[in-house]
Structures are given as C-alpha cells and as structure tokens.
N, C-alpha and C. Protein backbone atom coordinates (compact mmCIF):
# COMPACT_ATOMS: atom_id res chain seq x y z
N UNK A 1 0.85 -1.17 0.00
CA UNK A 1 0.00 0.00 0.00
C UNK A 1 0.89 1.23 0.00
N UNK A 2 0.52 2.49 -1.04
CA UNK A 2 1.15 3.36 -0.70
C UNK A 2 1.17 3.89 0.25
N UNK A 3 2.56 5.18 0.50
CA UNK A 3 2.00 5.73 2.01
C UNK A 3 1.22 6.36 2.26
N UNK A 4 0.91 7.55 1.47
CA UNK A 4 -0.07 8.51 1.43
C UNK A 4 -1.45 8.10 1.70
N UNK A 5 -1.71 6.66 1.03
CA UNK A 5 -3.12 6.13 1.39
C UNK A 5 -3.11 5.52 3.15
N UNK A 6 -2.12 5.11 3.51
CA UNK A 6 -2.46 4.67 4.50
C UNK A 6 -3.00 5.49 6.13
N UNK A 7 -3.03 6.78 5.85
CA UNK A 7 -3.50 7.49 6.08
C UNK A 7 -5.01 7.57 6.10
N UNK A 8 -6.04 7.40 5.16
CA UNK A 8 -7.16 7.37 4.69
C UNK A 8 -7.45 5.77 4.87
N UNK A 9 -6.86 4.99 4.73
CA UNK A 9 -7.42 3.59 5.14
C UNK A 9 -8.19 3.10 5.78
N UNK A 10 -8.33 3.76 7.24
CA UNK A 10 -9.54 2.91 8.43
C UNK A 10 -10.69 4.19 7.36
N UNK A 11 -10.50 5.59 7.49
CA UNK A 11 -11.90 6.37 6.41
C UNK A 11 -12.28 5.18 5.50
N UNK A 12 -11.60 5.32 4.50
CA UNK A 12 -11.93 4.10 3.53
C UNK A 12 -13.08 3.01 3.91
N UNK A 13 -12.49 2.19 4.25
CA UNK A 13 -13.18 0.98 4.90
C UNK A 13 -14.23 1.27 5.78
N UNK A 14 -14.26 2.40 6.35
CA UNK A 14 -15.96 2.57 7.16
C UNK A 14 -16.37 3.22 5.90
N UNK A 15 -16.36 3.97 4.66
CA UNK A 15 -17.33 4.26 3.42
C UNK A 15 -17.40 2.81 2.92
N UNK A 16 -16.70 2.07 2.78
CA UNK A 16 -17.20 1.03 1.85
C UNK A 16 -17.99 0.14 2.64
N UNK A 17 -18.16 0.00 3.77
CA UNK A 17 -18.83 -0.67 5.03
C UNK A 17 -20.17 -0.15 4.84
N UNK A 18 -20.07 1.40 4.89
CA UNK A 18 -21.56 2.15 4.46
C UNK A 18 -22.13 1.98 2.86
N UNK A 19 -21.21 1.56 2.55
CA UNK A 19 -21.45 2.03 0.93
C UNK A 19 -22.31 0.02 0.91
N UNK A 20 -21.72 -0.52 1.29
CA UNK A 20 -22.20 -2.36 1.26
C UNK A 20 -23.54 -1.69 2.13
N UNK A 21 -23.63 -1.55 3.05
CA UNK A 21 -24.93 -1.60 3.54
C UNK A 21 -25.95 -0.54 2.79
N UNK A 22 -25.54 0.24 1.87
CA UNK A 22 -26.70 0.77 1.38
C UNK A 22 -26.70 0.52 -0.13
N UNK A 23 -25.84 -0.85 -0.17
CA UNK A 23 -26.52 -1.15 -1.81
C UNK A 23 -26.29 -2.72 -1.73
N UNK A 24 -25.53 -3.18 -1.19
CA UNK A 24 -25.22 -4.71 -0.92
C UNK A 24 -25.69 -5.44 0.28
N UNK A 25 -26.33 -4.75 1.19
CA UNK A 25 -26.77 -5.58 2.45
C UNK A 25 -27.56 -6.66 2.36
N UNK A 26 -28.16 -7.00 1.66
CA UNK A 26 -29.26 -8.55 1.60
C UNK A 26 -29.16 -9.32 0.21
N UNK A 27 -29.47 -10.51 0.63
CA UNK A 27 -28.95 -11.10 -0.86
C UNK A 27 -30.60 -11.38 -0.95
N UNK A 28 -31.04 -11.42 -2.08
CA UNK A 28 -32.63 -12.11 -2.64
C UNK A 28 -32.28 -13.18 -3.55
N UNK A 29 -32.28 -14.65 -2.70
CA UNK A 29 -32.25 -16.01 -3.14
C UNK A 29 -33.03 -16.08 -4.27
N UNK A 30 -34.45 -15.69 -4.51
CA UNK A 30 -35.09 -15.95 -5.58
C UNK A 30 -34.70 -15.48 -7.01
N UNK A 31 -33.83 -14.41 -6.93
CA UNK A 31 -33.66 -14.02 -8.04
C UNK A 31 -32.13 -13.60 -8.44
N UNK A 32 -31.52 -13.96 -7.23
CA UNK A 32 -30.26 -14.06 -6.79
C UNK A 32 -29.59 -12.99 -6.97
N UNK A 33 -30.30 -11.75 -6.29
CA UNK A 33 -29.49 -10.25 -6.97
C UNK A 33 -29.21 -9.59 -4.93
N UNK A 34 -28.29 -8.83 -4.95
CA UNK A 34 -27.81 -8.46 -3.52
C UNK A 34 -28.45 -6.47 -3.34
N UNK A 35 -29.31 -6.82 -3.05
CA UNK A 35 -30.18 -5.05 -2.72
C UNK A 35 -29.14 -4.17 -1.37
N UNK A 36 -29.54 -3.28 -1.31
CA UNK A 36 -29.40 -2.32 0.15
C UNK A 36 -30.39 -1.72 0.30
N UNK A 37 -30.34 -1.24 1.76
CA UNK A 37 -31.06 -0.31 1.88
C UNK A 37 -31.66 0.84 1.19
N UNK A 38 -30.78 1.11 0.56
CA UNK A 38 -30.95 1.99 -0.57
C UNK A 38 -32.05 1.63 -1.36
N UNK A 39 -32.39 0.46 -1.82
CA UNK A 39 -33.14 0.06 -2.37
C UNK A 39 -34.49 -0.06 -1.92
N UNK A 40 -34.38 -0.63 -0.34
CA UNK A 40 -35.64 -1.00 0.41
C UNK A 40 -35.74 0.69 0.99
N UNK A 41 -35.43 1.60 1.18
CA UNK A 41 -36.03 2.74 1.26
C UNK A 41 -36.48 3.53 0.05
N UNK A 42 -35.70 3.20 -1.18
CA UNK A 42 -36.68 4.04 -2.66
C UNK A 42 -38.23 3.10 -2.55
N UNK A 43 -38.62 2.10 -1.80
CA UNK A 43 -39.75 1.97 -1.76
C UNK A 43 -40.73 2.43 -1.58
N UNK A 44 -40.17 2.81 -0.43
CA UNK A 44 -41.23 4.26 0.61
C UNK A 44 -41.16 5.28 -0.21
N UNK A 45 -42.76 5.75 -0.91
CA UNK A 45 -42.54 7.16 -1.68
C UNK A 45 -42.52 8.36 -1.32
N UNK A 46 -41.92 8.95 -1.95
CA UNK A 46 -41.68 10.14 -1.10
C UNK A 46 -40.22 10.57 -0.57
N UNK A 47 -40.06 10.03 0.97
CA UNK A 47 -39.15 10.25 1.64
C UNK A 47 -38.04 8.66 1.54
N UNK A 48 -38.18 8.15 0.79
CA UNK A 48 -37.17 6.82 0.59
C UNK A 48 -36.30 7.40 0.40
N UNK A 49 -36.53 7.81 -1.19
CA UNK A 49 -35.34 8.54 -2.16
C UNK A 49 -34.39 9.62 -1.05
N UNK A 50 -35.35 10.37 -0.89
CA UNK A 50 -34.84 11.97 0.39
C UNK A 50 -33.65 10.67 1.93
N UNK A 51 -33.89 9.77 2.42
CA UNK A 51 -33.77 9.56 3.20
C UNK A 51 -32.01 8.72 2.51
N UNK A 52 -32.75 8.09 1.51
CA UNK A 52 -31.24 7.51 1.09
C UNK A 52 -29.89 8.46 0.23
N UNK A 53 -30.52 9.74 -0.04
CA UNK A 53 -29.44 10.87 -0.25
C UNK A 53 -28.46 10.59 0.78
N UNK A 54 -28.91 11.17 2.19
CA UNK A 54 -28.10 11.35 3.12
C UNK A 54 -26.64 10.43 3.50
N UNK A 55 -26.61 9.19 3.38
CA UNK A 55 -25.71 8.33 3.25
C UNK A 55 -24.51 8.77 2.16
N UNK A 56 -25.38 8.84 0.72
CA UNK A 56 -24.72 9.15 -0.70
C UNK A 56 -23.75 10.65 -0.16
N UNK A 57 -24.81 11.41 0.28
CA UNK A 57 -23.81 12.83 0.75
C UNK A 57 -22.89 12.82 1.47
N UNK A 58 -22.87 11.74 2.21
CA UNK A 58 -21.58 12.20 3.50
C UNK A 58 -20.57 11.32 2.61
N UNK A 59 -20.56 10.10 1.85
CA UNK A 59 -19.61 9.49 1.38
C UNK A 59 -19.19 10.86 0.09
N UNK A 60 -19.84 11.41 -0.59
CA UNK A 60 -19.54 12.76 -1.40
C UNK A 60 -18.15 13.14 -0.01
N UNK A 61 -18.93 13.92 0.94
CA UNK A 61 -18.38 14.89 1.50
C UNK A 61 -16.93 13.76 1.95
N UNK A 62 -17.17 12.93 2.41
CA UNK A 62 -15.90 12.82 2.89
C UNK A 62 -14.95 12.71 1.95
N UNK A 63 -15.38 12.06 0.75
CA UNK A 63 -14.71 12.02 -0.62
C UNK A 63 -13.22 13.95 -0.60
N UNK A 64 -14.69 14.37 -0.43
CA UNK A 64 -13.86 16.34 -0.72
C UNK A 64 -13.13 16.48 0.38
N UNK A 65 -13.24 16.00 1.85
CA UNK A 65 -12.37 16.17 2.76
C UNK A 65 -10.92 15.67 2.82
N UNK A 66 -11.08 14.16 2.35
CA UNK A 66 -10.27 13.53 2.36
C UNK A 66 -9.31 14.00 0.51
N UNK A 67 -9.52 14.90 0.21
CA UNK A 67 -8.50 15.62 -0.90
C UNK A 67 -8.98 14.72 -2.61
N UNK A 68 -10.26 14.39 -3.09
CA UNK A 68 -10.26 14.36 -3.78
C UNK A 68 -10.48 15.54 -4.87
N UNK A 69 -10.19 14.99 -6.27
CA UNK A 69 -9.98 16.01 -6.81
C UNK A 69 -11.21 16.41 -7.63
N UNK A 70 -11.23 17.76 -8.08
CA UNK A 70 -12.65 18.47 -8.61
C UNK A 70 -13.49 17.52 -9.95
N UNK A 71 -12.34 16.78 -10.63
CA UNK A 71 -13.21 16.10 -11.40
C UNK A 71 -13.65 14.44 -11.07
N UNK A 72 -13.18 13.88 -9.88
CA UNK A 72 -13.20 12.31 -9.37
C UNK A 72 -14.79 13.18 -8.15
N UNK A 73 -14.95 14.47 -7.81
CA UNK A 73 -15.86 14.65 -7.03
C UNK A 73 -17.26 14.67 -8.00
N UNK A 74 -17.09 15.55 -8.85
CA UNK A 74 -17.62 15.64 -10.13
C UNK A 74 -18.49 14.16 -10.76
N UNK A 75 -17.75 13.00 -10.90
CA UNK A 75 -17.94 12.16 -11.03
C UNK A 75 -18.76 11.51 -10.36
N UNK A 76 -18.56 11.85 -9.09
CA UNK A 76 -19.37 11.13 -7.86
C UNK A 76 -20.21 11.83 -7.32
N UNK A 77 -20.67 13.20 -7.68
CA UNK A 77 -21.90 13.57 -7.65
C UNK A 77 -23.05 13.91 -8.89
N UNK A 78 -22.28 12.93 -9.95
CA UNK A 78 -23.15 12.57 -11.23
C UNK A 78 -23.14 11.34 -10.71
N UNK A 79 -22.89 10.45 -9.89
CA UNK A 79 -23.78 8.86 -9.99
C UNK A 79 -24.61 9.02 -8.66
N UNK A 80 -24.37 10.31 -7.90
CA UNK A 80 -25.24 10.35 -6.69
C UNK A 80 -26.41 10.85 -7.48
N UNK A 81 -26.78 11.77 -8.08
CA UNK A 81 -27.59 12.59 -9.22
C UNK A 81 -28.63 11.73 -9.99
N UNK A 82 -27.95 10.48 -10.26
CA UNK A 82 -28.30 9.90 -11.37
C UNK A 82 -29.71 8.76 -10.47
N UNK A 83 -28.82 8.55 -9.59
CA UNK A 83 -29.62 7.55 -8.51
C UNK A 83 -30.55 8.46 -7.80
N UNK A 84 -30.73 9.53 -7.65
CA UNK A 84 -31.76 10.52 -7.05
C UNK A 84 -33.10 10.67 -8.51
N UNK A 85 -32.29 11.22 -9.50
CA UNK A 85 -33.31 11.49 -10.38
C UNK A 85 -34.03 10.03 -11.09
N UNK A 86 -33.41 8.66 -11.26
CA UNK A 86 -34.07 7.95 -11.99
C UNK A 86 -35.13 6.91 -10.47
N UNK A 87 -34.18 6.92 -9.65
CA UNK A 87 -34.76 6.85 -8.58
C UNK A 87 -36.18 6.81 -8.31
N UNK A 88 -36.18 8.48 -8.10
CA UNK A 88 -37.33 9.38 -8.13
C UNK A 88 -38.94 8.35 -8.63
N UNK A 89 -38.62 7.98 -9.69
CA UNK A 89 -39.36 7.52 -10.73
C UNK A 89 -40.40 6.10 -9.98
N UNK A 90 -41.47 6.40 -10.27
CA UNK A 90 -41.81 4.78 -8.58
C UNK A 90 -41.94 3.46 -10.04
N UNK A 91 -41.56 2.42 -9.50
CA UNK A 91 -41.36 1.11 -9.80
C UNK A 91 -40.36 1.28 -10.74
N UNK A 92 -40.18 2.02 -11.85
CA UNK A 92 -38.91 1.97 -12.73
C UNK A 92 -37.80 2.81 -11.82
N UNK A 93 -37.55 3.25 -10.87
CA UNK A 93 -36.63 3.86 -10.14
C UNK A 93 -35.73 2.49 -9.12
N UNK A 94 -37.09 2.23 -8.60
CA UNK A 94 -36.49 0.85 -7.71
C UNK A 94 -36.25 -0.12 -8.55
N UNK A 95 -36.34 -0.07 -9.18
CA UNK A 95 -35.59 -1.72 -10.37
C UNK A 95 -34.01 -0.74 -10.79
N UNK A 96 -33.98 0.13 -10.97
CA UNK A 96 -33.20 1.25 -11.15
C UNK A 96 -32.14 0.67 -9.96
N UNK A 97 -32.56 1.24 -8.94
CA UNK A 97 -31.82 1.47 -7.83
C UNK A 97 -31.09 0.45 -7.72
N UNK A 98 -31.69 -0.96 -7.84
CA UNK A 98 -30.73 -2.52 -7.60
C UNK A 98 -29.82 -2.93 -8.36
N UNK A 99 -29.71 -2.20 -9.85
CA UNK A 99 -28.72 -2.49 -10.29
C UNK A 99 -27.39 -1.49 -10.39
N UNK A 100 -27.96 -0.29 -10.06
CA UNK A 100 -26.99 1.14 -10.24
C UNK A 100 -25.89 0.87 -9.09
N UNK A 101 -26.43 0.57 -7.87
CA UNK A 101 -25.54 1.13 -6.63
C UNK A 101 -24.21 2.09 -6.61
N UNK A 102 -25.08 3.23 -6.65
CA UNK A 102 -23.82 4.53 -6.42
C UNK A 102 -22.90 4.45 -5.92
N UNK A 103 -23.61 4.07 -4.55
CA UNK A 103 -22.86 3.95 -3.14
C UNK A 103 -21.16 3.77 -3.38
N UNK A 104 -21.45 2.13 -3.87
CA UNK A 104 -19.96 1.40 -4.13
C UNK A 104 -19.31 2.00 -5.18
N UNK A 105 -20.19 2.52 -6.29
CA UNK A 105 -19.11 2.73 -7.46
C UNK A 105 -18.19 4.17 -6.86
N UNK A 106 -19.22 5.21 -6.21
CA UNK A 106 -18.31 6.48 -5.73
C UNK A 106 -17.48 5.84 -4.71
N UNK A 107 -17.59 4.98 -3.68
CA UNK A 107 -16.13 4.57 -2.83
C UNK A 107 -15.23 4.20 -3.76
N UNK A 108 -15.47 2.89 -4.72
CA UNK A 108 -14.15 2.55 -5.76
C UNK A 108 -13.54 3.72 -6.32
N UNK A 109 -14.26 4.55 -6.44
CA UNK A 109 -13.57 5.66 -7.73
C UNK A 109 -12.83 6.70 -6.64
N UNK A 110 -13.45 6.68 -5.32
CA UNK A 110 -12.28 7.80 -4.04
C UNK A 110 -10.92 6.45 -3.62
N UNK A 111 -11.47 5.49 -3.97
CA UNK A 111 -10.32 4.79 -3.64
C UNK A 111 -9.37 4.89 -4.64
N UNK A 112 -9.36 4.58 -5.58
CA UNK A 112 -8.96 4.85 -7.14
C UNK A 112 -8.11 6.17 -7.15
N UNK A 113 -9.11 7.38 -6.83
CA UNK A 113 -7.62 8.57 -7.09
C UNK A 113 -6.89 9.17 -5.93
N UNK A 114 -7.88 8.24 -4.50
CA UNK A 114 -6.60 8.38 -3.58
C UNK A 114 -5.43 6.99 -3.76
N UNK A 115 -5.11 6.31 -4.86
CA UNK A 115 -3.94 5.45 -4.28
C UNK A 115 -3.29 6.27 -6.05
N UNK A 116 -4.02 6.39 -6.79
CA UNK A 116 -3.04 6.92 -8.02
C UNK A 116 -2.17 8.34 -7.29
N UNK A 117 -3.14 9.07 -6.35
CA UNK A 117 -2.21 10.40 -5.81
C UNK A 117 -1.52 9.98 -5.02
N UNK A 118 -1.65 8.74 -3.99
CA UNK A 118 -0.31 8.25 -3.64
C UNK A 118 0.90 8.17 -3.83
N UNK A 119 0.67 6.93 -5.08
CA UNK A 119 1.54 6.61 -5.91
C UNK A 119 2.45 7.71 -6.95
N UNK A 120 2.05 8.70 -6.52
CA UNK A 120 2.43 9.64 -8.10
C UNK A 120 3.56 9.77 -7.06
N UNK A 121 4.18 9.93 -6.04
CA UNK A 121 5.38 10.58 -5.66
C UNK A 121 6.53 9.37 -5.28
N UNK A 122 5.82 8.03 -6.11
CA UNK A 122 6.89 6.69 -5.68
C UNK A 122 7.91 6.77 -6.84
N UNK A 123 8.99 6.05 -6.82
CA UNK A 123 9.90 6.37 -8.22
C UNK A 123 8.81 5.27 -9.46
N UNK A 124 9.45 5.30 -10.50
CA UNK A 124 9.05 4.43 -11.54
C UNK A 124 8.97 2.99 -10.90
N UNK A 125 9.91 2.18 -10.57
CA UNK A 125 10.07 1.06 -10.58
C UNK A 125 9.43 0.26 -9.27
N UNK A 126 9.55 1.57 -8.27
CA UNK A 126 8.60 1.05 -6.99
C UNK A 126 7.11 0.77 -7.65
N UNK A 127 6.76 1.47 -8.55
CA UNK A 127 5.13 2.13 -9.15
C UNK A 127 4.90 0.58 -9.96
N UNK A 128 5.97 0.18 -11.10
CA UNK A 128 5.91 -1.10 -12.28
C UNK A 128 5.84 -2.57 -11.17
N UNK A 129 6.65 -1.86 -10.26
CA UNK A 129 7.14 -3.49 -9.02
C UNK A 129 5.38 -4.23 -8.66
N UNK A 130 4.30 -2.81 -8.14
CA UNK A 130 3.40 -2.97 -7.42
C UNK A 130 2.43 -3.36 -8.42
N UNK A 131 2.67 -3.15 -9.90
CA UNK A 131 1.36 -3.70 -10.98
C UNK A 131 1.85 -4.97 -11.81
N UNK A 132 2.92 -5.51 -11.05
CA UNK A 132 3.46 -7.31 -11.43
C UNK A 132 4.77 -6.55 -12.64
N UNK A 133 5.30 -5.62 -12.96
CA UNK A 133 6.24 -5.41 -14.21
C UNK A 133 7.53 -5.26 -13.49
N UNK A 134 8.04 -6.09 -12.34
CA UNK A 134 9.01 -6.19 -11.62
C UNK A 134 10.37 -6.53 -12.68
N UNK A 135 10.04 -8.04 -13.64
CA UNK A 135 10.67 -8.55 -14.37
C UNK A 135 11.52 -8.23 -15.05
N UNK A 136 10.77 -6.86 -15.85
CA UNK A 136 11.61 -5.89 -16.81
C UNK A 136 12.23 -5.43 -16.14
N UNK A 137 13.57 -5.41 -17.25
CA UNK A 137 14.69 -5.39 -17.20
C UNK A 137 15.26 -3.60 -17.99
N UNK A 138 16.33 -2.83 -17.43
CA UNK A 138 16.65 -2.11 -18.42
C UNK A 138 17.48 -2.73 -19.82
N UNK A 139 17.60 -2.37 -21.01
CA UNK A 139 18.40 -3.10 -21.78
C UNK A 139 20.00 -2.80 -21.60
N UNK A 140 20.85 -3.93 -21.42
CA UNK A 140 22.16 -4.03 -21.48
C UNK A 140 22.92 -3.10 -22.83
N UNK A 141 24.40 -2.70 -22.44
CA UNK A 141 25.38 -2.51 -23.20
C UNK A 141 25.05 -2.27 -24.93
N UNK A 142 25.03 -4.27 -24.89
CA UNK A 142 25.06 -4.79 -26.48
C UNK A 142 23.75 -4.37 -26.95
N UNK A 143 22.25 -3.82 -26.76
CA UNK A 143 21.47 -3.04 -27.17
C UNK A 143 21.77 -1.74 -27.64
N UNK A 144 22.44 -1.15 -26.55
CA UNK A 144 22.72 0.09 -26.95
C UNK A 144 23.55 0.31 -27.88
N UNK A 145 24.61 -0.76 -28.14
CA UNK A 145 25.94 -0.46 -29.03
C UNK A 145 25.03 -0.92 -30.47
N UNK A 146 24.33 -1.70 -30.86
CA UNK A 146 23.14 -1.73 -31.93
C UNK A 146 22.90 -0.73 -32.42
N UNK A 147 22.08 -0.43 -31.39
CA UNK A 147 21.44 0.76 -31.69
C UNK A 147 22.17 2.63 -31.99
N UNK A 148 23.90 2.29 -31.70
CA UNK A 148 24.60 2.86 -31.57
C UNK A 148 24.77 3.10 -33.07
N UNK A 149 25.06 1.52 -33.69
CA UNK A 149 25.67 1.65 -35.04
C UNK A 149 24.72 1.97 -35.82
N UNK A 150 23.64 1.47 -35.81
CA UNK A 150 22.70 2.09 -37.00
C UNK A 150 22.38 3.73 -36.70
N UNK A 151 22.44 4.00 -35.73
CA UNK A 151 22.35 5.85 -36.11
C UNK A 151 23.62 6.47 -36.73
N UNK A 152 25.01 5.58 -36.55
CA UNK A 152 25.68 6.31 -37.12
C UNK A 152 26.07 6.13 -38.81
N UNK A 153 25.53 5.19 -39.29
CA UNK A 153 25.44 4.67 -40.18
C UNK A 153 24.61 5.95 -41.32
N UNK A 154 23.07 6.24 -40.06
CA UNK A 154 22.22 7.74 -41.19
C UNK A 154 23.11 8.70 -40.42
N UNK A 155 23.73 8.70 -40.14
CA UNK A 155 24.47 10.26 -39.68
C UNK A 155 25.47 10.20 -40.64
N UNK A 156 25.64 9.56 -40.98
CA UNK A 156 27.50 9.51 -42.22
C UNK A 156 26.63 9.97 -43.64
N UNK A 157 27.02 11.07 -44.10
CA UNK A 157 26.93 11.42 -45.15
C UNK A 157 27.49 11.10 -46.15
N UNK A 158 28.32 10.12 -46.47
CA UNK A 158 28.74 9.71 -47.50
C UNK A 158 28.22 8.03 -48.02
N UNK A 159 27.51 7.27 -47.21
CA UNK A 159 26.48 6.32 -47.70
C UNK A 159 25.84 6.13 -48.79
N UNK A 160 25.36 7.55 -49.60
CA UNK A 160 24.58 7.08 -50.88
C UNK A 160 25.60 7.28 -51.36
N UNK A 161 26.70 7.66 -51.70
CA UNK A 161 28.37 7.56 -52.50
C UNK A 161 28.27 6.68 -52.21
N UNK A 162 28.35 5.62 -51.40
CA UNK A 162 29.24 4.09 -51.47
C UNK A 162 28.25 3.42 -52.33
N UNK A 163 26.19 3.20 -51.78
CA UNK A 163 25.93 2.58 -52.40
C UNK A 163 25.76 2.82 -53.77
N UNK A 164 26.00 3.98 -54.05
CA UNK A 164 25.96 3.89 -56.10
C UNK A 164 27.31 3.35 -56.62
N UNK A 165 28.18 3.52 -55.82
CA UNK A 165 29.71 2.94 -56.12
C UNK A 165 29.42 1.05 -56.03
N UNK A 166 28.92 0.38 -55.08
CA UNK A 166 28.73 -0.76 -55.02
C UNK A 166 27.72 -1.24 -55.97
N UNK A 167 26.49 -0.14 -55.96
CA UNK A 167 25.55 -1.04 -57.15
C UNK A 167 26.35 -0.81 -58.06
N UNK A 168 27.01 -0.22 -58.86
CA UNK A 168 27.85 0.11 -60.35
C UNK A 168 28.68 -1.10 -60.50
N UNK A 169 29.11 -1.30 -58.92
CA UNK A 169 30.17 -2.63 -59.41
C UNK A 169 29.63 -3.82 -59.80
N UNK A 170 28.17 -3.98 -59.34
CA UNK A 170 27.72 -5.25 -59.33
C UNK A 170 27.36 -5.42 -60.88
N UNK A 171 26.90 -4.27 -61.32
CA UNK A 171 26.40 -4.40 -62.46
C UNK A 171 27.15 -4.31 -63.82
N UNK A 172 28.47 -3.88 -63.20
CA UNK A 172 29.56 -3.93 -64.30
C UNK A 172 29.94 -5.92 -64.02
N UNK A 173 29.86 -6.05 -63.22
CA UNK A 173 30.02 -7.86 -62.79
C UNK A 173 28.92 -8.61 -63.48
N UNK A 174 27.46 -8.01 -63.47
CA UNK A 174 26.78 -8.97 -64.27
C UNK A 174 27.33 -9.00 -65.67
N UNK A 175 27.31 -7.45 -66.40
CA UNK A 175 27.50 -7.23 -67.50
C UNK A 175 28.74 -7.97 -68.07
N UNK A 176 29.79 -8.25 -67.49
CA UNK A 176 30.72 -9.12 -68.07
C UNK A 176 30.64 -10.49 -68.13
C-alpha cells in the first residue's frame, strides 16, 4: 500500500462498510441479486429517495475532505444525481436502484484517485514493481551499441556515395 493512502485507510473501509450496507446488504435467493437499503427505502414514496441521499452525501463529502480532486468529485456527484433522479421515478426507479448502486461505485472511484495520488510521488520502478512489471529489465550494453551503429550509419553522409559505387560494381560484374 502506498504511504499517502495509509492514512485514509480505516476512512476508507468505514465508506465502503456504508457504501455495502446501502446497496449490498441482503442477498434475494429468488432471483439471486444483492439489494441495500438503498433500495428498500426508494420503496417508501416520497421520503425513501430523500432519506437515502443522506448516506450518498456524507460518502460525497468525505470524498472532498479527504482531498479528492474536482473532477473524481464531479464524477461522484453525477452517480449520486443519477440515482436521485431515476430513482425518483416509482417502480422503474427501484428496479433502477438494484442495479446502479452509487454507493460502491463512488467509494471505488475515491479509492482509485486516492492510491493513483499516492503513488504519483513513488519512483518508476517502486510504481511497475506494485502492478506485477518487476521482471523488466533495463536493456544491457550490447542493445545500446546496436542501436549505436545504425544511427551512425544515417548520420554519415557519404552512404549514398558508397551505395551507387557498389551497385555500379555489381552491375559492371553482371554485365561481363
């Protein structure tokens, strides 16, 4: 874990704790889909929707406390938005609601650009080590000396002199 996140870690884990209980808390065997609260309050008309904001807002707010940035907030108060307004809507809102779950997608996405802002101040190779690209290797010597000779090869200006001198010979060789 980076360091910077570990800071935000126990935060973290109580939003995603909230974020499971208001979209993942019950599983429905019959049809085998996992609701929250969230869901069983867009039932109640009216004040469901109003009642299950409040959850969505504080995971927003803590999102902005905890230093996310204007467009990852942005983001996460278009899927809070989205779940309020289609919501809204009675029986197509709650079929709505069970498959959207805001909740979790805005924790993944504060988790998401708090470990990339972590990570931005690790060197390269600490950063490749932690996404499995440990393996790679820089290239050795005998790459470079390759790659050495063929640039100097277009850097020599006298190359198309040799090869019209060599094709001429060949062709004075067929011709005889």
């Amino acid at each position: 874990m980076p360091e910077g996140l570990s800071d935000h870690e126990p935060r973290l884990q109580e939003l995603e704790r909230l974020a499971h209980r208001m979209d993942k808390a019950f599983h429905l065997p019959i049809i085998n889909v996992r609701v929250g609260w969230d869901s069983i309050l867009g039932l109640v008309p009216g004040v469901g929707d109003a009642l299950a904001l409040a959850p969505a807002s504080y995971i927003l707010f803590s999102g902005y406390r905890m230093g996310a940035s204007a467009p990852t907030l942005a983001r996460m108060a278009a899927n809070v938005g989205i779940d309020a307004v289609i919501g809204s809507v009675p029986l197509v809102g709650d079929l709505f609601d069970v498959g959207w779950k805001a909740n979790l997608r805005n924790v993944a996405l504060l988790r998401r650009h708090l470990e990339k802002k972590a990570m931005a101040g690790e060197p390269l190779a600490k950063r490749l080590a932690r996404r499995g690209f440990d393996h790679i290797h820089a290239p050795g010597p005998d790459a470079l000396n390759v790659a050495g000779k063929a640039r100097h090869r277009w850097a020599d200006t006298s190359w198309p002199r040799k090869r019209r001198a060599a094709r001429s010979l060949r062709l004075r060789a067929v011709s005889s």
